[in-house]
Protein backbone atom coordinates (compact mmCIF):
# COMPACT_ATOMS: atom_id res chain seq x y z
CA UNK A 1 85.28 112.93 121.62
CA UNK A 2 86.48 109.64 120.68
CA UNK A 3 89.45 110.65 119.00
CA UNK A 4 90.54 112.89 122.39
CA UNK A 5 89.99 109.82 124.34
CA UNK A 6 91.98 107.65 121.60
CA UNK A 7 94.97 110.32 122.10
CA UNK A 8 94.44 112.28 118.89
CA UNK A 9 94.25 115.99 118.63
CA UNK A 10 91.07 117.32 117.07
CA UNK A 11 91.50 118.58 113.69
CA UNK A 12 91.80 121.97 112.70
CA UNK A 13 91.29 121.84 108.94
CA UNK A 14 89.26 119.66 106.82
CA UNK A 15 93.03 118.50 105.63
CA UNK A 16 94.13 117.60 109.01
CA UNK A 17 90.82 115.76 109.33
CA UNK A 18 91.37 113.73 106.31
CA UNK A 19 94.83 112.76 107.34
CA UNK A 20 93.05 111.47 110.94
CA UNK A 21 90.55 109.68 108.65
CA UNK A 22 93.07 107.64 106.47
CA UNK A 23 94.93 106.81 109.69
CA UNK A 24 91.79 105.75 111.23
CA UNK A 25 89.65 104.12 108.56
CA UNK A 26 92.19 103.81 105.23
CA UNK A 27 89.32 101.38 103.83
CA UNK A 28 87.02 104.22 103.77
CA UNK A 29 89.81 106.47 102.41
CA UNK A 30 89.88 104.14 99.66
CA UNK A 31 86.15 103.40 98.80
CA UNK A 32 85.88 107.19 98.29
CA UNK A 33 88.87 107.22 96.15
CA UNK A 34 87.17 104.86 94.22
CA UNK A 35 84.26 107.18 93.86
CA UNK A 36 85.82 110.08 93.27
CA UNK A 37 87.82 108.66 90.59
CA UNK A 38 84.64 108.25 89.00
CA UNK A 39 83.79 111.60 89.82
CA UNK A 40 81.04 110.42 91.81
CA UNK A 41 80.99 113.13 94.75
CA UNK A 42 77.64 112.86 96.19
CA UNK A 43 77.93 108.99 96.68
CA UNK A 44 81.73 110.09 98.20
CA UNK A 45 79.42 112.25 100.25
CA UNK A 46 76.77 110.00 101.22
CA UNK A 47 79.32 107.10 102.18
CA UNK A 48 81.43 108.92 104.24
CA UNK A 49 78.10 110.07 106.72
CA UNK A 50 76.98 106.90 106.94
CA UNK A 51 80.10 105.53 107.82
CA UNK A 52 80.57 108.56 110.73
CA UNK A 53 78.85 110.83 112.29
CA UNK A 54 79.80 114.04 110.19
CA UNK A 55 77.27 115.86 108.89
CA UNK A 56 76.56 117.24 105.32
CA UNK A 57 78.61 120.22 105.45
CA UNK A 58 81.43 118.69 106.91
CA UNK A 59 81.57 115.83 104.75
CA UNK A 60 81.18 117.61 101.50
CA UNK A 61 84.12 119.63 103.23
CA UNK A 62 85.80 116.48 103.92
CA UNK A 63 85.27 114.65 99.90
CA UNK A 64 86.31 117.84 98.48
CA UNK A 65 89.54 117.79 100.88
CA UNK A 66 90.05 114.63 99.65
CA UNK A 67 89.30 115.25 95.88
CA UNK A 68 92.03 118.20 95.89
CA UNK A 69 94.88 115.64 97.18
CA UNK A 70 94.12 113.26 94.52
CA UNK A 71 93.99 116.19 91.94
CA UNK A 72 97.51 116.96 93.09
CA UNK A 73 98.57 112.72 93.22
């Protein structure tokens, strides 16, 4: 809801909801880099819900989304 208020469209894909997430929190975008680069997923996981409100599904979604652009960086 915040993001409608804030202007933003809600996301249809986990993709388009990682690309609201770096333009809304890039230092989280980064600390899970950091943990993926250590292939450290469920930290990646665990991070990102305690930083929002997504739950397990969603962020495991999310890290994965995230894990496939860096494959292809």
């Amino acid at each position: 809801m915040d993001l409608l208020l804030d202007g933003y469209e809600l996301p249809t894909s986990y993709n388009q909801a990682l690309d609201t997430l770096k333009a809304q929190a890039p230092e989280l975008v980064s600390s899970l880099a950091e943990l993926l680069t250590r292939d450290d997923r469920t930290s990646a996981i665990k991070l990102l819900r305690e930083r929002t409100e997504m739950d397990l599904a969603g962020g495991y979604h999310l890290v994965e989304a995230l894990v496939r652009e860096l494959g292809a960086a």
